[in-house]
N, C-alpha and C. Protein backbone atom coordinates (compact mmCIF):
# COMPACT_ATOMS: atom_id res chain seq x y z
N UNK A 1 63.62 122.36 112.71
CA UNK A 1 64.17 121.02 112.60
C UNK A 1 64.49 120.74 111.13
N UNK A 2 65.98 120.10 110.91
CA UNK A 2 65.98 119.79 109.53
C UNK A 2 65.56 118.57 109.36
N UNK A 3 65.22 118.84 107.61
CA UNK A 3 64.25 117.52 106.76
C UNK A 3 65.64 116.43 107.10
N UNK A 4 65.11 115.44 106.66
CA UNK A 4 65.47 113.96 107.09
C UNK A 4 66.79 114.05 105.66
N UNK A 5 66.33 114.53 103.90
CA UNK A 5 67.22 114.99 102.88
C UNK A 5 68.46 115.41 103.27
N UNK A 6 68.39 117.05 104.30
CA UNK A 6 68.96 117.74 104.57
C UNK A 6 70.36 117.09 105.55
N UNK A 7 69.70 116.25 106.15
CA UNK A 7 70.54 115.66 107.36
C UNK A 7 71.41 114.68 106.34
N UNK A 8 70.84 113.57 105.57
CA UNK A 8 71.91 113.01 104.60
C UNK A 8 72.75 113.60 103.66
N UNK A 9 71.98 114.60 102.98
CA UNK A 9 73.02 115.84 102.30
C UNK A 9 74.18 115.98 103.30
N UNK A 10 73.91 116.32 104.31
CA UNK A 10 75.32 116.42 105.14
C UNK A 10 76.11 115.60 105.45
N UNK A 11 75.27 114.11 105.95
CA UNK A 11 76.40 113.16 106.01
C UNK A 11 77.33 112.86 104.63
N UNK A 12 76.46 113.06 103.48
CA UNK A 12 77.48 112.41 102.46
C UNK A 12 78.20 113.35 102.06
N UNK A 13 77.80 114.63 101.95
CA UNK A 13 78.82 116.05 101.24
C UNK A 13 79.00 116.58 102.69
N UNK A 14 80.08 116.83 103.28
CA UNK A 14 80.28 117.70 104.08
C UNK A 14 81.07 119.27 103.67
N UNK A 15 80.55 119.85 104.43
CA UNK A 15 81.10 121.62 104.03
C UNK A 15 82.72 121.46 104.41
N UNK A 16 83.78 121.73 103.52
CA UNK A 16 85.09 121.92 103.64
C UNK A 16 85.35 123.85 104.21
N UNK A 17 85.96 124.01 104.82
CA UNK A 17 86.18 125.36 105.20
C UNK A 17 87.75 125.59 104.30
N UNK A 18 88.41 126.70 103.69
CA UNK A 18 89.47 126.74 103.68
C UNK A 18 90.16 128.20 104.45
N UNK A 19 90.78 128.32 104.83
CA UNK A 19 91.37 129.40 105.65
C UNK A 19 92.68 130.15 105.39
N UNK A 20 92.26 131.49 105.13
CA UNK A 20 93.32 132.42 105.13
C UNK A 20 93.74 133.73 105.92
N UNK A 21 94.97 134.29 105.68
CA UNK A 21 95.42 134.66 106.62
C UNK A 21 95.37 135.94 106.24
N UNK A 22 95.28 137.53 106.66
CA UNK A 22 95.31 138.93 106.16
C UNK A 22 95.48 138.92 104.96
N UNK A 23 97.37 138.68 104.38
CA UNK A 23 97.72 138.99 103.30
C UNK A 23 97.19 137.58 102.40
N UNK A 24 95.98 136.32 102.65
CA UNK A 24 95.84 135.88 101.52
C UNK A 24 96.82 134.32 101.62
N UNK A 25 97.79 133.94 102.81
CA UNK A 25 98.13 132.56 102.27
C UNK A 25 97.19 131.57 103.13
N UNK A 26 97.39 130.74 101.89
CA UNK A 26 96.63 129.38 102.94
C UNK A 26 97.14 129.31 104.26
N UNK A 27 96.34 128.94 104.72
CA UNK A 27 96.22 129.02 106.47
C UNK A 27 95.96 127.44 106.56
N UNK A 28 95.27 126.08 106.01
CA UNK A 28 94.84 125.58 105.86
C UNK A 28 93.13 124.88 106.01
N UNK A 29 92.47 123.49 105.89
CA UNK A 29 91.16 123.54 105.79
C UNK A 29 90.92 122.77 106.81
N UNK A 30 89.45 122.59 106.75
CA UNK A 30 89.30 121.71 107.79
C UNK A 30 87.77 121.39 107.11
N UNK A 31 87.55 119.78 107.26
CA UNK A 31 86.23 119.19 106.41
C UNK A 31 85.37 118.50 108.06
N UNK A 32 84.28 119.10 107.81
CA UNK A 32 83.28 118.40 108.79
C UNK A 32 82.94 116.60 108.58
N UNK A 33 83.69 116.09 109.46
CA UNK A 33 83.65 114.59 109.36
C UNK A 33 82.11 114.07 110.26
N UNK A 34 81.29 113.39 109.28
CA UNK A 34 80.10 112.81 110.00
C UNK A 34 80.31 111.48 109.88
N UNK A 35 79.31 110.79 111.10
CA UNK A 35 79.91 109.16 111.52
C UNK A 35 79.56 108.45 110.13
N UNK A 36 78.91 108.85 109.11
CA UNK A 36 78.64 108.30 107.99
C UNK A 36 80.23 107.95 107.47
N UNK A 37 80.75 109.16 107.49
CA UNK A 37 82.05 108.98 106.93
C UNK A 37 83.37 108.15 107.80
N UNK A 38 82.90 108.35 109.00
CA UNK A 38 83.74 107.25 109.59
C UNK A 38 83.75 106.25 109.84
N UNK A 39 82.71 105.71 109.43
CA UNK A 39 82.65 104.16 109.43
C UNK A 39 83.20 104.10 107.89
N UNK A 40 82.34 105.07 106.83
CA UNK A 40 83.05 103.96 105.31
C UNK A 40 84.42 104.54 105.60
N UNK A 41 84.83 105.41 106.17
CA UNK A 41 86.73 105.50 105.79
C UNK A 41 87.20 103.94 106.71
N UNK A 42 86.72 103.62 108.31
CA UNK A 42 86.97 102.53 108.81
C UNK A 42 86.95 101.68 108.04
N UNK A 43 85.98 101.39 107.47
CA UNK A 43 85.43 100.13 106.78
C UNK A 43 86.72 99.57 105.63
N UNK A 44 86.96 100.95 105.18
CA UNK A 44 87.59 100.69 103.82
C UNK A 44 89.22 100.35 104.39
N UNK A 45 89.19 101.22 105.24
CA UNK A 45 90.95 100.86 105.55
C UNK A 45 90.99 99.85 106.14
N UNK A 46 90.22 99.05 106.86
CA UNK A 46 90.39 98.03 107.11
C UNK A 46 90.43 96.53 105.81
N UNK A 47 89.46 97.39 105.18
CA UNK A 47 89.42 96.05 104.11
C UNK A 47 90.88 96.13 103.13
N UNK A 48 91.40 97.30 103.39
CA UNK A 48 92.73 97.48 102.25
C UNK A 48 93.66 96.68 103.37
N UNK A 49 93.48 96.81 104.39
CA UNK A 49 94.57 96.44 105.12
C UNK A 49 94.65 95.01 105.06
N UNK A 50 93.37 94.15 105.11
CA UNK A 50 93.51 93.23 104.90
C UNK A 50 93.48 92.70 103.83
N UNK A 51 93.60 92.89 102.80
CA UNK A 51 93.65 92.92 101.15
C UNK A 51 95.37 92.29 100.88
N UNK A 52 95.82 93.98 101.32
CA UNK A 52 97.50 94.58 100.57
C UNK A 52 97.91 93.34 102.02
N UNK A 53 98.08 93.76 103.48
CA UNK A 53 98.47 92.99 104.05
C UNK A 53 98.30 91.31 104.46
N UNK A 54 97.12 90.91 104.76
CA UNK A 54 96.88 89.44 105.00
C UNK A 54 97.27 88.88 103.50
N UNK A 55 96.51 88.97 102.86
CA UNK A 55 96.74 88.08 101.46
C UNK A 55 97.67 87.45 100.90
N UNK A 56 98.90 88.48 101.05
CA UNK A 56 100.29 87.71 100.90
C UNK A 56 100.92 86.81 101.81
N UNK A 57 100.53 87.44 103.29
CA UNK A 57 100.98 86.43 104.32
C UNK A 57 100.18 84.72 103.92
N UNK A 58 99.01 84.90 103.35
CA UNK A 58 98.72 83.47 103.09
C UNK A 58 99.18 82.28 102.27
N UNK A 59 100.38 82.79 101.66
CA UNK A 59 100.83 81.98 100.74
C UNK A 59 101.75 80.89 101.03
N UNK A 60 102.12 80.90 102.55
CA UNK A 60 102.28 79.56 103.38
C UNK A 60 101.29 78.63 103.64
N UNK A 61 100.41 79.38 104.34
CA UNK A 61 98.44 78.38 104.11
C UNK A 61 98.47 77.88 103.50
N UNK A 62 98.07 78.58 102.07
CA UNK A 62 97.65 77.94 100.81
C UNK A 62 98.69 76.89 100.12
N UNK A 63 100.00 76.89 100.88
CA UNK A 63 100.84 75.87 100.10
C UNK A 63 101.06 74.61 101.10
N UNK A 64 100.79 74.96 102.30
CA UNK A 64 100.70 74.16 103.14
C UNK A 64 99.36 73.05 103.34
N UNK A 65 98.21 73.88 102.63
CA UNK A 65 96.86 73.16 102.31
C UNK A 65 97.00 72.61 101.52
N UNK A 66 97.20 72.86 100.19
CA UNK A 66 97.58 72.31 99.10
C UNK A 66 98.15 70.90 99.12
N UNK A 67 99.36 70.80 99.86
CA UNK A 67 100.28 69.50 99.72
C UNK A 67 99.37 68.67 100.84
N UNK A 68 98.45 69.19 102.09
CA UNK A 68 97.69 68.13 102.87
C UNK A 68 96.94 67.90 102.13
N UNK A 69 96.19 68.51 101.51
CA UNK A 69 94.51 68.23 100.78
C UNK A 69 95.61 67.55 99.90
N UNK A 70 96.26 67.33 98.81
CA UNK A 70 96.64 66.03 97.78
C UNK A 70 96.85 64.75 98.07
N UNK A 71 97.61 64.39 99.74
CA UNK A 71 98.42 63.93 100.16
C UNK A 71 97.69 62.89 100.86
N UNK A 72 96.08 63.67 101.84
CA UNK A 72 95.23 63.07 102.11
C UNK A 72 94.07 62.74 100.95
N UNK A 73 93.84 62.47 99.99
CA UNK A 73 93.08 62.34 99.01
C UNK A 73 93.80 61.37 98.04
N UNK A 74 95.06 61.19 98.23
CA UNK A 74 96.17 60.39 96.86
C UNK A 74 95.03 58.75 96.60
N UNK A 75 94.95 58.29 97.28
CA UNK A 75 94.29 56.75 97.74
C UNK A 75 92.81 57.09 96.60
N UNK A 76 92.31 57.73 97.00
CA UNK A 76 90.83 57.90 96.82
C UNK A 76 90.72 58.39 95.26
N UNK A 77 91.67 59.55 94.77
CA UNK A 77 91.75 60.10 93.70
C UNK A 77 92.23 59.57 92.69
N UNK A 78 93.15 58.81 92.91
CA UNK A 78 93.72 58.03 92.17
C UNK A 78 92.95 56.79 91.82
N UNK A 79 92.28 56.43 92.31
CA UNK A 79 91.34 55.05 92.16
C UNK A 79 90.49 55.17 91.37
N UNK A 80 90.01 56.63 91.67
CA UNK A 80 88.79 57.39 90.82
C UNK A 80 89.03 57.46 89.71
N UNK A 81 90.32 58.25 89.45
CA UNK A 81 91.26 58.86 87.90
C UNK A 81 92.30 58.31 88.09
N UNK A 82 92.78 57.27 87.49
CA UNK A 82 94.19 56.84 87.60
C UNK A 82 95.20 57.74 86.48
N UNK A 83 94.78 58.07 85.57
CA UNK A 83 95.33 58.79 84.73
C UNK A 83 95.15 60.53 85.22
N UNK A 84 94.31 61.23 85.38
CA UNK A 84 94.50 62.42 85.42
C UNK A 84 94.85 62.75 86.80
N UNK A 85 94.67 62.11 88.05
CA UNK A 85 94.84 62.50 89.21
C UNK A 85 96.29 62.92 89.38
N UNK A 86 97.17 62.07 88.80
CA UNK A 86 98.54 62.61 89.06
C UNK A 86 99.11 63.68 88.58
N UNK A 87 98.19 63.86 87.35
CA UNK A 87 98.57 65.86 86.53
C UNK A 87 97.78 66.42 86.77
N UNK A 88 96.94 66.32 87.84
CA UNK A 88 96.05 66.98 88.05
C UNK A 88 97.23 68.13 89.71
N UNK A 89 97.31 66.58 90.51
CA UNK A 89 97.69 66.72 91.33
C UNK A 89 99.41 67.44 91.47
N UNK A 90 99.90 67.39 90.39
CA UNK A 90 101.63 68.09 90.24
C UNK A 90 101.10 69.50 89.83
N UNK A 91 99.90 69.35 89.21
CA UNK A 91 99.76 70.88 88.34
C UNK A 91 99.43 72.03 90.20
N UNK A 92 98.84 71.33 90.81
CA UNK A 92 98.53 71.64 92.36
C UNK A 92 99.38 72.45 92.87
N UNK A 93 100.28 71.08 92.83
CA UNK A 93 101.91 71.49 94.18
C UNK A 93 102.32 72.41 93.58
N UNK A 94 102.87 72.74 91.63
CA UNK A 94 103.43 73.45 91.43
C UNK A 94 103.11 74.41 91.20
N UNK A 95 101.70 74.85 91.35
CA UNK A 95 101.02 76.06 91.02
C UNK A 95 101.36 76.81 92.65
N UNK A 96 100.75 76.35 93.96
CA UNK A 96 101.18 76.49 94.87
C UNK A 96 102.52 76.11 95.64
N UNK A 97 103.31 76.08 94.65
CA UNK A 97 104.83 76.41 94.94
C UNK A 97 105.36 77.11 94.83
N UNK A 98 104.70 77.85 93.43
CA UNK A 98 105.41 79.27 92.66
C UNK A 98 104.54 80.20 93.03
N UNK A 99 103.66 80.18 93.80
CA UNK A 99 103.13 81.00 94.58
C UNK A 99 103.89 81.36 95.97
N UNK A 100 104.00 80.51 96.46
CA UNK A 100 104.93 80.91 97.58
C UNK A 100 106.28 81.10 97.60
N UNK A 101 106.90 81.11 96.52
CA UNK A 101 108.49 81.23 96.05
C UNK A 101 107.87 82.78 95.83
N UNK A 102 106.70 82.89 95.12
CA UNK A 102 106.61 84.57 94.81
C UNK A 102 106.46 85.23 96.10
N UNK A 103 105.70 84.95 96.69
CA UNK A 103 105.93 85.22 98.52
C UNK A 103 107.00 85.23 99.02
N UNK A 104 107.64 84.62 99.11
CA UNK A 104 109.49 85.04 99.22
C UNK A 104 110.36 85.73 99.38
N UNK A 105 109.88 85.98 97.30
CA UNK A 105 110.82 87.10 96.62
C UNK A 105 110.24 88.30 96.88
N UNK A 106 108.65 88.42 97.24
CA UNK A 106 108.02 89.51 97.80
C UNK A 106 108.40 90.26 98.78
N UNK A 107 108.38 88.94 99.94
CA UNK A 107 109.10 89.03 101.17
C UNK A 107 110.33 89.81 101.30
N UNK A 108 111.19 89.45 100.60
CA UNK A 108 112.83 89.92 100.59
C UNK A 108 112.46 90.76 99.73
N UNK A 109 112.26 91.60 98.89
CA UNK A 109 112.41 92.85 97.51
C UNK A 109 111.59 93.67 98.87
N UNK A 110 110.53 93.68 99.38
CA UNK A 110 110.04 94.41 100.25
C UNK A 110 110.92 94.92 101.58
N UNK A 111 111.58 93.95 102.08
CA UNK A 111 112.83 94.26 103.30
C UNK A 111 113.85 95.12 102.66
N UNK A 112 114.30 94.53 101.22
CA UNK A 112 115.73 95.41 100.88
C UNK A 112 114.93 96.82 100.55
N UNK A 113 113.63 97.11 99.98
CA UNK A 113 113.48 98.11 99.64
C UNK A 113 112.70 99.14 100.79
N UNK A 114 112.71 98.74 102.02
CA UNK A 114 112.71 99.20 103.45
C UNK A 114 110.74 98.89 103.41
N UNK A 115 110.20 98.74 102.78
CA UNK A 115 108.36 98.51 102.03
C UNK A 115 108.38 99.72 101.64
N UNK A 116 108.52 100.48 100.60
CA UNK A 116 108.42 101.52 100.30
C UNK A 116 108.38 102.73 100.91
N UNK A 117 109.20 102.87 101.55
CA UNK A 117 109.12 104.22 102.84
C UNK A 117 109.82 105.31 101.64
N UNK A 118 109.78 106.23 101.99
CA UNK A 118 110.99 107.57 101.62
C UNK A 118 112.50 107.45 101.63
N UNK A 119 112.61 107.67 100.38
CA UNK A 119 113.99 107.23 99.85
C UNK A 119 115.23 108.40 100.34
N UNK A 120 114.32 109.41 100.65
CA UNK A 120 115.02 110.57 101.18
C UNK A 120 115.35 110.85 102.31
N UNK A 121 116.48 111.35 103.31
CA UNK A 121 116.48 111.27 104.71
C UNK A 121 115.77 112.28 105.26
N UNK A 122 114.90 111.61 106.54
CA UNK A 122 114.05 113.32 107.42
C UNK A 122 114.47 114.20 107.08
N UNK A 123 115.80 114.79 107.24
CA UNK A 123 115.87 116.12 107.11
C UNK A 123 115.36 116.72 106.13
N UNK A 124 115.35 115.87 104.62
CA UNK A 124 115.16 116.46 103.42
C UNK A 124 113.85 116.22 103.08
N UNK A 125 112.60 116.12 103.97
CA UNK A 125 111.22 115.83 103.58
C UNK A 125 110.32 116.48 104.37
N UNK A 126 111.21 117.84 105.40
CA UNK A 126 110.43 118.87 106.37
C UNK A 126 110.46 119.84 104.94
N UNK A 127 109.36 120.59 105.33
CA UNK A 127 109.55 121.92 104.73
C UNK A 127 110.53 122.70 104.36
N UNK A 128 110.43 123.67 103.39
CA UNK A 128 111.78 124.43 103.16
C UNK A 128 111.88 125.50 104.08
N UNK A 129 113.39 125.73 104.74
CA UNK A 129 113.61 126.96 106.01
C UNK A 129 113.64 128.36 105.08
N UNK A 130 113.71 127.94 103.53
CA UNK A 130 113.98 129.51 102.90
C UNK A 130 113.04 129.63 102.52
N UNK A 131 112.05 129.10 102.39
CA UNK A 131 110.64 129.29 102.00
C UNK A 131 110.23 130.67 103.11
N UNK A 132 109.05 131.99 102.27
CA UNK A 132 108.95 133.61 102.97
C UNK A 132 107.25 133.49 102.52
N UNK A 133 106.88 133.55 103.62
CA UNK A 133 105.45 134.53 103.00
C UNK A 133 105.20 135.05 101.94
N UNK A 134 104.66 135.23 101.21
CA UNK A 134 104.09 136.49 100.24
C UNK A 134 102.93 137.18 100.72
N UNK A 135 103.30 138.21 100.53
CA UNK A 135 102.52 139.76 100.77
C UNK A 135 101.45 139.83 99.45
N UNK A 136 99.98 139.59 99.95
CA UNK A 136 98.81 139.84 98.92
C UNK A 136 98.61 140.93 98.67
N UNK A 137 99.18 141.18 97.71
CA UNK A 137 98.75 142.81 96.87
C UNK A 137 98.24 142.76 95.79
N UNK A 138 96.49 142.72 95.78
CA UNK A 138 95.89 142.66 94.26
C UNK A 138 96.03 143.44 93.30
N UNK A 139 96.55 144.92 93.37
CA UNK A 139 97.20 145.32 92.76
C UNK A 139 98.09 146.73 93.18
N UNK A 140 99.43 145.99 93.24
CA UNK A 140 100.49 146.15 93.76
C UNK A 140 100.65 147.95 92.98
N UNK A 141 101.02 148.14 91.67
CA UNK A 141 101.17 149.57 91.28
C UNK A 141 100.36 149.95 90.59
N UNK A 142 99.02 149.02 90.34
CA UNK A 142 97.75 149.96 89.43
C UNK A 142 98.12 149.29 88.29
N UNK A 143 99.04 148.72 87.53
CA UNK A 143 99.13 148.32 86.36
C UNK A 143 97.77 147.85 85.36
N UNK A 144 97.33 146.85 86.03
CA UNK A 144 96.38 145.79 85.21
C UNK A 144 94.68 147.04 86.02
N UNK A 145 94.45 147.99 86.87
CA UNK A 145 93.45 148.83 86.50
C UNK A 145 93.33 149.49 85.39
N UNK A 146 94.75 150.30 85.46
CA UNK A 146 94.72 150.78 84.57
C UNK A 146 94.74 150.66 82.76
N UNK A 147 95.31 148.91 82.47
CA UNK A 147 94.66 148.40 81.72
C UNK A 147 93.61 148.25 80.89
N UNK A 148 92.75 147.42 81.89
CA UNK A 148 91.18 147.55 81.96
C UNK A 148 90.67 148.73 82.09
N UNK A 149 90.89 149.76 82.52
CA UNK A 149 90.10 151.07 82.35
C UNK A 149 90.44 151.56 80.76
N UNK A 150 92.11 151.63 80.20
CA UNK A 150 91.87 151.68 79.17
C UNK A 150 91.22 150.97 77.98
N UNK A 151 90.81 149.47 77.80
CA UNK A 151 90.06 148.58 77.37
C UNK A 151 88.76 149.21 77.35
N UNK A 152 87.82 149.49 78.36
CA UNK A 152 86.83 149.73 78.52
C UNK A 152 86.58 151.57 77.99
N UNK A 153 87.60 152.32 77.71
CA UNK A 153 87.06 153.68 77.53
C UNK A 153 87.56 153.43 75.73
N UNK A 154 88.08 152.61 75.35
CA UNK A 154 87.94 152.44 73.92
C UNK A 154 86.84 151.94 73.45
N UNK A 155 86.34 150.70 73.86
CA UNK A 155 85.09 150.15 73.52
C UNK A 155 84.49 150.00 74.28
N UNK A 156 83.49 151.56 74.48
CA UNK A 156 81.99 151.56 75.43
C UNK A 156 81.48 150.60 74.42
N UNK A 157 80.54 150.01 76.42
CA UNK A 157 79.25 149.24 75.38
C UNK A 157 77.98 149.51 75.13
């Protein structure tokens, strides 16, 4: 039975395999995924998703809150601060105005620029068809033995 160490050693480092083929090309790898790791990869893509995605969508909310919360408060705030409530309250709208004008221009620069997809068409983002194998020959005519053998019969050690 493995130690209790042993078992977390594995969840957090998992063994990567890489794979090759007779002559030597990548074949490709394959990494042992433990539920440790699938929850923080879940975890995380979800929190990016809602980060990069929700956040911007809120900038209708927040401008739409903005002008209720001033609008319902004008009476009360103003009575309180007759002087600062009103620059208090423009500094508000227009802070959350140019927030959502930047939402907008976000909006639209993101459509014309497709959201950043590949600027290149499918065809030109498969693999290359002239792309050949290479043949692993560590040493193809003896060159670099024979090298090193001469290296080594000049200066025994």
């Amino acid at each position: 039975m493995r130690s209790l160490s042993s078992l977390v050693h594995s969840a957090l480092f998992p063994s990567t395999r890489v794979y090759h083929d007779a002559n030597g090309n990548y074949r490709g790898s394959s990494t042992d995924i433990t539920p440790w790791l699938v929850l923080l990869g879940s975890s995380w893509g979800i929190l990016v998703w809602l980060y990069i995605i929700l956040t911007p969508l809120l900038a209708p909310v927040y401008y739409i809150f903005a002008n209720w919360y001033c609008h319902k408060y004008d009476a009360e705030f103003t009575k309180a601060d007759p002087k600062g409530w009103p620059k208090d309250k423009s500094q508000i709208l227009r802070n959350h105005r140019n927030i959502l004008l930047g939402w907008i221009i976000f909006m639209i620069w993101g459509y014309c620029v497709d959201w950043g997809q590949n600027d290149l068409p499918y065809e030109y983002t498969q693999p290359s068809t002239h792309w050949q194998e290479t043949k692993w020959e560590p040493n193809p005519d003896g060159r670099f033995v024979e090298y090193y053998k001469s290296i080594s019969e000049d200066n025994p050690k």
